[in-house]
Protein backbone atom coordinates (compact mmCIF):
# COMPACT_ATOMS: atom_id res chain seq x y z
CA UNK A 1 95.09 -166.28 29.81
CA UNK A 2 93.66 -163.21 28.09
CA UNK A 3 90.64 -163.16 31.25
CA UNK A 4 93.38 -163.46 33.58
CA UNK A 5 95.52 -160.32 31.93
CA UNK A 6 91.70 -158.36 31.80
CA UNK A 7 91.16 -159.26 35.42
CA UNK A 8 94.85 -158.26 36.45
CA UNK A 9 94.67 -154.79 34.51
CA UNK A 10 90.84 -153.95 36.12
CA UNK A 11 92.65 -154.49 39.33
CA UNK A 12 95.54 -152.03 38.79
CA UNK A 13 93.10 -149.36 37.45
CA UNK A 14 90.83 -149.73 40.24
CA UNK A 15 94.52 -149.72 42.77
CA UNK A 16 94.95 -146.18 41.22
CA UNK A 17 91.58 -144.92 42.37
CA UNK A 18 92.16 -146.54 45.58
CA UNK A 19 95.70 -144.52 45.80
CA UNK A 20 93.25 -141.12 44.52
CA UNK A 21 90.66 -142.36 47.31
CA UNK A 22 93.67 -142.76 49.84
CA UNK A 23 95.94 -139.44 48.69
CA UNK A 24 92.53 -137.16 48.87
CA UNK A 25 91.73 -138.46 52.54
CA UNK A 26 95.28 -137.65 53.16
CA UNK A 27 94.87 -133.91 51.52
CA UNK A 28 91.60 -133.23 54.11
CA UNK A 29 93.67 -134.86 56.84
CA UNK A 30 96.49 -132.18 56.65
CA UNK A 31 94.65 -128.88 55.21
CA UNK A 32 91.41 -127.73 56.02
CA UNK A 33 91.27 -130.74 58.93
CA UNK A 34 94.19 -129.99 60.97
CA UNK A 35 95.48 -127.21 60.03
CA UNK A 36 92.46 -125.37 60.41
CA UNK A 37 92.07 -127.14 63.58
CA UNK A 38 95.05 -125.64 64.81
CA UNK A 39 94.35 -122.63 63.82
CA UNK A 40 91.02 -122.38 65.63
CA UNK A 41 92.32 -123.55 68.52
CA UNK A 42 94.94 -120.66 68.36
CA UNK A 43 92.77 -118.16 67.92
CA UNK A 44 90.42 -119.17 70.70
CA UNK A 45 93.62 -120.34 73.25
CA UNK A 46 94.67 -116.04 72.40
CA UNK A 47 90.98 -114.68 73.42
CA UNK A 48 90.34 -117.36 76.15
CA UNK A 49 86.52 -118.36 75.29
CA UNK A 50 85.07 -120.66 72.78
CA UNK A 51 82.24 -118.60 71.67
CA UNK A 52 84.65 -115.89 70.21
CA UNK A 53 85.82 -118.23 67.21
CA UNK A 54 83.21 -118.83 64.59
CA UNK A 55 80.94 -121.54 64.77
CA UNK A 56 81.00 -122.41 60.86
CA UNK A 57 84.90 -122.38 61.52
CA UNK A 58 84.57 -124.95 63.73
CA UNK A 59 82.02 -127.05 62.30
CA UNK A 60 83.62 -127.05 58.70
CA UNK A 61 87.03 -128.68 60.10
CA UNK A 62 85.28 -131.35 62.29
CA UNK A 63 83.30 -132.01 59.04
CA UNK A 64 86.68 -132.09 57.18
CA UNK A 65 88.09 -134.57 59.60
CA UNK A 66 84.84 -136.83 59.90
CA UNK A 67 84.13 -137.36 56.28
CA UNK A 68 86.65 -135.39 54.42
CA UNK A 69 89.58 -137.35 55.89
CA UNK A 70 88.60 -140.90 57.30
CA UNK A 71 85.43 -141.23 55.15
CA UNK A 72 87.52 -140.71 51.93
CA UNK A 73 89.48 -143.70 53.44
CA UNK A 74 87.09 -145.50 54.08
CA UNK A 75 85.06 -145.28 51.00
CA UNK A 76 88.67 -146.40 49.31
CA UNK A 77 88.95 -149.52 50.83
CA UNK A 78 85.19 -150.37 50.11
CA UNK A 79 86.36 -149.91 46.93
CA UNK A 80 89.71 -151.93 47.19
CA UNK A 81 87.70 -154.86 48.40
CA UNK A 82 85.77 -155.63 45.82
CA UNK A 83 88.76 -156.97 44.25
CA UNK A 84 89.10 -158.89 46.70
CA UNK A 85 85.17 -160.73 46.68
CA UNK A 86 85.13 -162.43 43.83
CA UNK A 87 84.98 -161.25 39.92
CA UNK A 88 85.65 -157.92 39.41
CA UNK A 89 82.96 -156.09 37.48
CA UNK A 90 83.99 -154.19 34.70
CA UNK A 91 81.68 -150.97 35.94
CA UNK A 92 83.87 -150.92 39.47
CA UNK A 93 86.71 -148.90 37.91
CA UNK A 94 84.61 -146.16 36.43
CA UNK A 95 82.38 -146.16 39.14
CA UNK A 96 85.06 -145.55 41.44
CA UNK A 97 86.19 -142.56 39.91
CA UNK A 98 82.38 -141.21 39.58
CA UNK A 99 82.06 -141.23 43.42
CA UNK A 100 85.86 -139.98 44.37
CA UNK A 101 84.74 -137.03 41.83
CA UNK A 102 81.39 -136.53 43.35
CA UNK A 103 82.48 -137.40 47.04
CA UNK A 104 85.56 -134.80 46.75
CA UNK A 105 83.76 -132.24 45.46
CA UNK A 106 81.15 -132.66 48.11
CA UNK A 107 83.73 -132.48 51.01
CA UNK A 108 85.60 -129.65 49.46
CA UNK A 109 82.66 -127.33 48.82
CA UNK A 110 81.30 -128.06 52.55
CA UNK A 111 84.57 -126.77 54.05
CA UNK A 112 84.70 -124.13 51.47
CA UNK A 113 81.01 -122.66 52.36
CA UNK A 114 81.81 -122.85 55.96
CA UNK A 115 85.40 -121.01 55.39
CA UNK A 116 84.01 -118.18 52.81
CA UNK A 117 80.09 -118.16 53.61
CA UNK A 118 79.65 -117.24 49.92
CA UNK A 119 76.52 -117.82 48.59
CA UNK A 120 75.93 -120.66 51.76
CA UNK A 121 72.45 -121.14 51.07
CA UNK A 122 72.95 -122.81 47.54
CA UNK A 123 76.12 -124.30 48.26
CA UNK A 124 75.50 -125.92 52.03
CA UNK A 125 73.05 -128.27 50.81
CA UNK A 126 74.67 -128.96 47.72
CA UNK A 127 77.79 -130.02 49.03
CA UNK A 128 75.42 -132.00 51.28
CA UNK A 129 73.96 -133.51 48.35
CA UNK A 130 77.16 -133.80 46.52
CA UNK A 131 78.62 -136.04 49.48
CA UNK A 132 75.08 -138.34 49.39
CA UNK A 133 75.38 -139.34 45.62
CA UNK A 134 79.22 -140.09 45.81
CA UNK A 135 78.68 -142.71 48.45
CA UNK A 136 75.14 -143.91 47.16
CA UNK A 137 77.45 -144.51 43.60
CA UNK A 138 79.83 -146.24 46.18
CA UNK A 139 77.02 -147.92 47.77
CA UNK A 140 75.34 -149.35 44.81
CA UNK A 141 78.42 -151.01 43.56
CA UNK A 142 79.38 -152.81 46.18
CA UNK A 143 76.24 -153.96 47.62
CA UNK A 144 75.32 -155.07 44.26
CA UNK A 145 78.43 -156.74 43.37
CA UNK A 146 78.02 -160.57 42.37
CA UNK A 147 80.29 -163.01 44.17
CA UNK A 148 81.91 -165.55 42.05
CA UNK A 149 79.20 -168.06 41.95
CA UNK A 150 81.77 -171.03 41.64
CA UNK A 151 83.19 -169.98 45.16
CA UNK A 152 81.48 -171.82 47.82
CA UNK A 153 79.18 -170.05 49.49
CA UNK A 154 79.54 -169.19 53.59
CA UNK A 155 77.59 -167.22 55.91
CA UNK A 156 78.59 -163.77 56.79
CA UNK A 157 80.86 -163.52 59.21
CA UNK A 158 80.04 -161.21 62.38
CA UNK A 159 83.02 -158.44 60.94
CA UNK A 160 81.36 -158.73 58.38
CA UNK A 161 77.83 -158.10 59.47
CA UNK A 162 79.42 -155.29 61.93
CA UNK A 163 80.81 -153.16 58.94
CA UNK A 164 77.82 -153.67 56.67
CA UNK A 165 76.08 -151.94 59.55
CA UNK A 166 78.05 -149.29 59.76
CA UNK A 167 77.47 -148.92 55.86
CA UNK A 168 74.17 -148.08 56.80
CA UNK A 169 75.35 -145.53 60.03
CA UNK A 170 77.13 -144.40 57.29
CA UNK A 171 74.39 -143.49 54.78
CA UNK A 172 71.74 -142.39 57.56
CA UNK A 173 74.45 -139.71 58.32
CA UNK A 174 74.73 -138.28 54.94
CA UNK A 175 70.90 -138.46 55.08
CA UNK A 176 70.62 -136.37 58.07
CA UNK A 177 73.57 -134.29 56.79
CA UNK A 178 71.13 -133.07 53.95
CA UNK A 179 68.10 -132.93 55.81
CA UNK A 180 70.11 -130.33 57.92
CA UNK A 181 71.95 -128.68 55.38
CA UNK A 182 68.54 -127.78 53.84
CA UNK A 183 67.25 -127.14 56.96
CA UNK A 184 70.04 -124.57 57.54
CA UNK A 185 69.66 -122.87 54.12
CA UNK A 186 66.18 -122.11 55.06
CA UNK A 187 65.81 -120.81 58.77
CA UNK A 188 69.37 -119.69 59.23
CA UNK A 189 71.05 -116.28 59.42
CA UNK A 190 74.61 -118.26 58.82
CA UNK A 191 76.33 -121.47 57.46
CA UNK A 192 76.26 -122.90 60.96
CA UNK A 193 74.46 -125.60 62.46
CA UNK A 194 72.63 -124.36 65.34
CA UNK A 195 74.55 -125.41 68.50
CA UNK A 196 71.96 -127.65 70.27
CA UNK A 197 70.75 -129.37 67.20
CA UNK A 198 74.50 -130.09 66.13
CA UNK A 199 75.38 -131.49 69.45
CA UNK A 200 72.73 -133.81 69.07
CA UNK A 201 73.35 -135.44 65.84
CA UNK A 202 77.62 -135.15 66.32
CA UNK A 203 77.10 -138.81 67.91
CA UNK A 204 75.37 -140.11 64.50
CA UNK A 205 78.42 -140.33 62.20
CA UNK A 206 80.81 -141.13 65.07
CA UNK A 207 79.02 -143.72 66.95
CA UNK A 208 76.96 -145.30 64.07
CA UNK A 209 79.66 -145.63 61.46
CA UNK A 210 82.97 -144.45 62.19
CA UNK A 211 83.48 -146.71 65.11
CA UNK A 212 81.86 -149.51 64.48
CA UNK A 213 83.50 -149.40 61.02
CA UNK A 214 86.87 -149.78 63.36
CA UNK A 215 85.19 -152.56 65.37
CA UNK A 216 84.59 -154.52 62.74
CA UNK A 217 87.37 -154.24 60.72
CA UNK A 218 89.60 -154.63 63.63
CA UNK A 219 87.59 -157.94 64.39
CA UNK A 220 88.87 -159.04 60.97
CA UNK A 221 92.55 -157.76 61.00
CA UNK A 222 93.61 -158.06 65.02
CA UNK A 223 93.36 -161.70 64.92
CA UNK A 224 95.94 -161.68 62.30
CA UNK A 225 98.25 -158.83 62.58
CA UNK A 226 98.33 -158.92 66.91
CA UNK A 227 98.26 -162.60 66.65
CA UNK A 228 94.99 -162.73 69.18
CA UNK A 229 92.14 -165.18 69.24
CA UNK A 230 89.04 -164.71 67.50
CA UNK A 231 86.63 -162.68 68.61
CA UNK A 232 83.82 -162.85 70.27
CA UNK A 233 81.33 -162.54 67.31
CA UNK A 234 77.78 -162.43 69.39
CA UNK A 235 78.88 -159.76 71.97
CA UNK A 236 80.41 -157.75 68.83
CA UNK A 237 77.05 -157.57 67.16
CA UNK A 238 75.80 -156.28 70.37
CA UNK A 239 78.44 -153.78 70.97
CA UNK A 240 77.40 -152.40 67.61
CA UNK A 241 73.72 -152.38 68.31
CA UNK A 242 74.54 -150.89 71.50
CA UNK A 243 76.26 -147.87 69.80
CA UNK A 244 73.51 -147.28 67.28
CA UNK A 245 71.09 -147.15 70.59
CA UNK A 246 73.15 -144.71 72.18
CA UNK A 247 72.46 -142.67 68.92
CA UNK A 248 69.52 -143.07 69.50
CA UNK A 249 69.17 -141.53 72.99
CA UNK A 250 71.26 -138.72 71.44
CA UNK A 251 69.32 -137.34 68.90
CA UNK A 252 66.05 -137.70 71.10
CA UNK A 253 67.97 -135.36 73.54
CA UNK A 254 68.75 -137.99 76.38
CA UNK A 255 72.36 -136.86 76.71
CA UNK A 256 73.07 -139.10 80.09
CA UNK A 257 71.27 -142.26 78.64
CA UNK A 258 73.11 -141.52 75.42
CA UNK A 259 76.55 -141.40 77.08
CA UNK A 260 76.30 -144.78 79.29
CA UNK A 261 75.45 -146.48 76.53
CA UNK A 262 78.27 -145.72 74.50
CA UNK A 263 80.65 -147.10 77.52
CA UNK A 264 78.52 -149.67 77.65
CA UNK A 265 78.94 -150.88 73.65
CA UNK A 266 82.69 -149.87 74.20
CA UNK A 267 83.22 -152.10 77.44
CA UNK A 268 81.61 -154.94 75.26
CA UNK A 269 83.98 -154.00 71.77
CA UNK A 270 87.12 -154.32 74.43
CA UNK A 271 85.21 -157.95 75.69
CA UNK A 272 84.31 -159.01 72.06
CA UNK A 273 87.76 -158.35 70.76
CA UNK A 274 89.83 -159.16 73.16
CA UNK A 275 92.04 -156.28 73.20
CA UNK A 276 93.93 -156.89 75.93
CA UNK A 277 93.73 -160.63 76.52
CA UNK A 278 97.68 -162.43 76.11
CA UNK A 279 98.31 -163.01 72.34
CA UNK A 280 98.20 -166.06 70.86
CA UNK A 281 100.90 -165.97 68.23
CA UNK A 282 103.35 -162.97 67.56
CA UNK A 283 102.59 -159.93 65.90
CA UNK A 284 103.26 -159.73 62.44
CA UNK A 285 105.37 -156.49 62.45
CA UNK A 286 107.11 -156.69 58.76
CA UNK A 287 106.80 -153.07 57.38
CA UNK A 288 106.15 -151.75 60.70
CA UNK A 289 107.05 -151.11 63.72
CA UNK A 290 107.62 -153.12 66.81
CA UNK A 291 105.51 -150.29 69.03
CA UNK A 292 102.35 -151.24 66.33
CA UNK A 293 100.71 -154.02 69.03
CA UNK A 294 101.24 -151.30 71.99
CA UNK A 295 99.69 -148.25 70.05
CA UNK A 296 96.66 -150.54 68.65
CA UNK A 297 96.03 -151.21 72.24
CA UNK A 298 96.59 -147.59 73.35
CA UNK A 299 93.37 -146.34 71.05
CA UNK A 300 91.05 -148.45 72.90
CA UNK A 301 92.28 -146.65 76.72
CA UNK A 302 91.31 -144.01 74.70
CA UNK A 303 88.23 -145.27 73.78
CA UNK A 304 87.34 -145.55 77.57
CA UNK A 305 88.62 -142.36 78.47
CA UNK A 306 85.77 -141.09 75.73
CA UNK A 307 83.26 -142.58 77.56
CA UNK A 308 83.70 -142.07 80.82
CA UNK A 309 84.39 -137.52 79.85
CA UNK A 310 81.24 -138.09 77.84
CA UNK A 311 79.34 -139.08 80.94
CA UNK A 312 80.86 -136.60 83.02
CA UNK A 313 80.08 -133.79 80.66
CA UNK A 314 76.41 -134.88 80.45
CA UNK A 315 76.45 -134.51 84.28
CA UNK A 316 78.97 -131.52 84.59
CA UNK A 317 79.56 -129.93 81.68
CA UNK A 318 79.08 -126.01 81.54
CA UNK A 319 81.50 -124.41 78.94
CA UNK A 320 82.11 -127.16 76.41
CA UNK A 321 85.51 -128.19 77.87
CA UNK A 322 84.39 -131.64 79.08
CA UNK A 323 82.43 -132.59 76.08
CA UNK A 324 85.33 -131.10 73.81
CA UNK A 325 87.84 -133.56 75.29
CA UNK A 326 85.54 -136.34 74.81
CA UNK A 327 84.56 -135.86 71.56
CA UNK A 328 88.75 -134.83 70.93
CA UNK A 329 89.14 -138.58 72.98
CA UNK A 330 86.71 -140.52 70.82
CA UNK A 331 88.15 -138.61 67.61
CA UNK A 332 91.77 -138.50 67.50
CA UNK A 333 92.69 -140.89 70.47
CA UNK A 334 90.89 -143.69 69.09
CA UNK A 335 90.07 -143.37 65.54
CA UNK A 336 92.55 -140.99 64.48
CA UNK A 337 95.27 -142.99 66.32
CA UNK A 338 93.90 -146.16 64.87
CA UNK A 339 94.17 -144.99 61.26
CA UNK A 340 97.69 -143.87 62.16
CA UNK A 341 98.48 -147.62 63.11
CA UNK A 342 96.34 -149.52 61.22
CA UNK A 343 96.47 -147.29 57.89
CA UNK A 344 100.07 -147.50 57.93
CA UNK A 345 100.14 -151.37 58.15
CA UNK A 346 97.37 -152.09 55.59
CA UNK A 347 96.70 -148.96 53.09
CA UNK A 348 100.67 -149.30 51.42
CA UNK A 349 99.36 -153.33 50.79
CA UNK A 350 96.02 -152.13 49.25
CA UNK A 351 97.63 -149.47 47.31
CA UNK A 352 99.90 -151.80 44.32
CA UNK A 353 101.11 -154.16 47.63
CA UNK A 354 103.41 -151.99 48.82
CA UNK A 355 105.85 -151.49 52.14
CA UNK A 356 105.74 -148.41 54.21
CA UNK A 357 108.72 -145.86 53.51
CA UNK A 358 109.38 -145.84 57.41
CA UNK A 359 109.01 -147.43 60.52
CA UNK A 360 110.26 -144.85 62.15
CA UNK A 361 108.60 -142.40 61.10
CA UNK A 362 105.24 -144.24 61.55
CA UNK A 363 106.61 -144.68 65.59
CA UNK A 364 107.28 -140.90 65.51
CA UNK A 365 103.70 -140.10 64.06
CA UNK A 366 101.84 -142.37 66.54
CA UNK A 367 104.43 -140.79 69.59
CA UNK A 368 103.51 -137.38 68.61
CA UNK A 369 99.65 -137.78 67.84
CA UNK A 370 99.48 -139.64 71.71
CA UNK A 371 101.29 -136.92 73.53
CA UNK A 372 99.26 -133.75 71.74
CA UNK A 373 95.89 -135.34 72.31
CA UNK A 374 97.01 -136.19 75.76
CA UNK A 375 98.07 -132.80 76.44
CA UNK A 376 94.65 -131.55 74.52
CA UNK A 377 92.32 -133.54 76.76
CA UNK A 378 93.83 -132.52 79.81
CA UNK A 379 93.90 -128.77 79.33
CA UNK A 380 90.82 -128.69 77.12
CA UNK A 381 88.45 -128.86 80.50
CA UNK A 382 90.10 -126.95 83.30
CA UNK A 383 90.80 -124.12 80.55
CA UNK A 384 87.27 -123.79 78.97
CA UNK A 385 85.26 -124.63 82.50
CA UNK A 386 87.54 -122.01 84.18
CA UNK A 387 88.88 -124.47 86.78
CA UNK A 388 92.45 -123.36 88.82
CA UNK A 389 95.81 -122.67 86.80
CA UNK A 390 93.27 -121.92 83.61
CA UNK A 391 95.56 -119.74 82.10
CA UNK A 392 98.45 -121.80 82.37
CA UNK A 393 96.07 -124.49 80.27
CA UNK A 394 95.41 -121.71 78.14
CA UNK A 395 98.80 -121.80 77.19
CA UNK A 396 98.94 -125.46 76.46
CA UNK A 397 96.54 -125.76 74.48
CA UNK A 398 98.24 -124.36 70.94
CA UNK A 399 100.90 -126.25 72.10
CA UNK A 400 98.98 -129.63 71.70
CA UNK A 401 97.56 -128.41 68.17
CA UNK A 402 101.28 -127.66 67.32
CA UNK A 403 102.16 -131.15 68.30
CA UNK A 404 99.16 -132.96 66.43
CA UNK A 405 99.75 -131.25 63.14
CA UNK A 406 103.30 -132.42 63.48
CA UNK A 407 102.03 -135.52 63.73
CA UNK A 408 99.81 -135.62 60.73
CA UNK A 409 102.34 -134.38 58.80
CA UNK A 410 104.72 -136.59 59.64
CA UNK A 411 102.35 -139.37 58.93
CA UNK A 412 100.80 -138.45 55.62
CA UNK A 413 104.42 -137.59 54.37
CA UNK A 414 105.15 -141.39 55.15
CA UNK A 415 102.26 -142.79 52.87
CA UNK A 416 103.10 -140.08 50.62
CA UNK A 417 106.46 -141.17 49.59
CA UNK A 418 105.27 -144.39 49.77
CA UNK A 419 102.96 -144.22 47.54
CA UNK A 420 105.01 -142.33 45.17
CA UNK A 421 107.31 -144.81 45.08
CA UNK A 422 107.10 -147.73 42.97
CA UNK A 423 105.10 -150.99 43.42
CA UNK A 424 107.06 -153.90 43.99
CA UNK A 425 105.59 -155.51 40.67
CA UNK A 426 106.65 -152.52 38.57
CA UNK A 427 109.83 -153.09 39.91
CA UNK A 428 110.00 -156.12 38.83
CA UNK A 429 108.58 -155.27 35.67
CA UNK A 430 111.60 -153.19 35.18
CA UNK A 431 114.00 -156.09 36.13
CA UNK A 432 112.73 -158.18 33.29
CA UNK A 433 112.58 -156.05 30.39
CA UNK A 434 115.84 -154.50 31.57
């Protein structure tokens, strides 16, 4: 009994760091992510041209959204699932907290340097450093976590196999991210990555860990929450090693070979998972709502939309319109989106087993995020490439950031306020000692 009451407590401790993990993702997602999204985009939609907002601006909110927002998540529910494979070691709690400390401080001080530009040259590869030792703390615990040896043993499962890949995508980014951070501090006149080189790598922590990271996970939950058949595990596998081949071609400069790819590896995802084959059983939609199933879906069009603008601006591009609404595509129409319907279905559970505040409000989120990044990718290439009507897409532009932040706030108030309420077992807690 007294193991059982140990075991139950570690898991509530480590639930809090989750909800710290979970809350700080949330805290990127809304500040120096969107909000200084928006306001870059405002200030270049008022001068018409990309080149006249600064390029650390830019680079420090796509770094706050990339790793700042969904790879605090992320690293949370690595965390949250060690409860869930086996003993809990007693370590996991307090190693937890070491890497949200180091991780958060990482993030924080890499938007900060490329906000302020104060003393850059120290702090841009220390943040980058900061950000490698938080996950390799992460890292270390969970690949070295034990099973419970008198659970049988079975082989890993192709989800399974998918997101321990992307571990690694994961980890070769933050490696690269110092490399170049250094690399910065030393030749450069600025915090900012130089254009070309940046373009490059860009496909590294987006096509070898954020999205296969979705793959696979969505391999494990789809079946269950869309009620569809298994997946194909073989072609998943190599959808993923398709992806990390199509990084490949990107960081050796082959931008065309780079881009087919990717729809390649995505065509196969769609195939492997079968996205939009019939359901076999109903959706479970408690704590959500009934549009969940048709918003899932939507991120994948998205996904395709991606890839087909990131072959056409390989081909085309000439002002960074087309490659800006694929990369906005790949970014907030599929994995953005995908948090927004899967995070709201799955991150109350992990976080104490609780129910979203809203259903609503998670309908009005996804709504919202849909039509700005709609309206984003469609003015995003006839404004920057100059095409006819420009200025009118000038104009829509803000109004698409506008829309999007309204969005995220909407959705991170949601998981606020439901995470501020109390668990279900506290409640209950309550009930009995009342």
């Amino acid at each position: 009994m007294q193991r059982s009451e140990t075991s139950a407590a570690q898991e509530q401790n480590l639930s809090r760091a989750v909800i710290a993990f979970v809350v700080t993702g949330l805290l990127f997602m809304l500040l120096p992510g969107t909000f200084l999204g928006v306001w870059n985009l405002v200030s270049i939609s008022n001068r018409h041209q990309l080149d006249s907002m600064s390029p650390a601006w830019i680079q420090a909110h796509g770094h706050a959204q990339i790793y700042g927002w969904i790879g605090t998540l992320i690293i949370g529910i690595g965390f949250y699932s060690l409860s869930k494979m086996g003993r809990l070691p007693r370590f996991a709690v307090r190693r937890a907290w070491i890497a949200w400390a180091l991780w958060t401080l990482g993030a924080t001080m890499r938007w900060a340097t490329g906000i302020a530009a104060a003393e850059w040259r120290i702090a841009l590869p220390l943040s980058a450093v900061l950000e490698l030792a938080g996950y390799l703390v992460f890292f270390r615990t969970v690949s070295g976590h034990k099973p419970d040896p008198n659970a049988p043993r079975k082989p890993k499962e192709p989800w399974m196999l998918a997101v321990v890949a992307s571990t690694f995508g994961f980890l070769l980014a933050l490696l690269i991210n110092v490399a170049v951070a250094l690399y910065v501090a030393l030749t450069q006149t600025s915090p900012a990555i130089p254009h070309a080189l940046d373009q490059r790598l860009l496909a590294v922590p987006v096509w070898a860990f954020l999205i296969p990271t979705v793959w696979g996970f969505n391999a494990r939950w789809l079946p269950i929450f869309l009620g569809m058949r298994a997946p194909r595990g073989g072609m998943l596998l190599r959808a993923v090693a398709a992806a990390f081949a199509g990084v490949g071609f990107s960081a050796a400069g082959l931008a065309m070979a780079a881009a087919v790819t990717f729809v390649v590896s995505a065509v196969m995802a769609i195939a492997a998972l079968r996205v939009f084959e019939p359901a076999q059983q109903p959706a479970k939609l408690n704590g959500v709502h009934r549009s969940f199933p048709f918003f899932v879906r939507l991120t994948y069009v998205w996904l395709m939309v991606a890839g087909a603008l990131t072959i056409r601006a390989a081909a085309a591009d000439h002002a960074g319109g087309i490659w800006g609404a694929s990369r906005h595509a790949a970014t907030v129409g599929f994995l953005a989106a995908m948090v927004f319907a899967i995070g709201q279905k799955i991150l109350p559970a992990f976080c104490g087993a609780r129910v979203l505040f809203s259903a609503q409000a998670m309908f009005a989120s996804l709504l919202l995020l849909n039509l700005g990044c709609a309206l984003r990718v469609i003015s995003e290439i006839p404004a920057y490439e100059g095409f006819a009507f420009a200025g009118f897409f000038w104009r829509v532009l803000p109004v698409s950031a506008v829309i999007e932040l309204s969005a995220v706030t909407v959705f991170a108030a949601n998981l606020l306020v439901t995470l501020y309420r109390p668990a279900p077992h506290a409640v209950a807690k309550q009930r009995v000692f009342a």
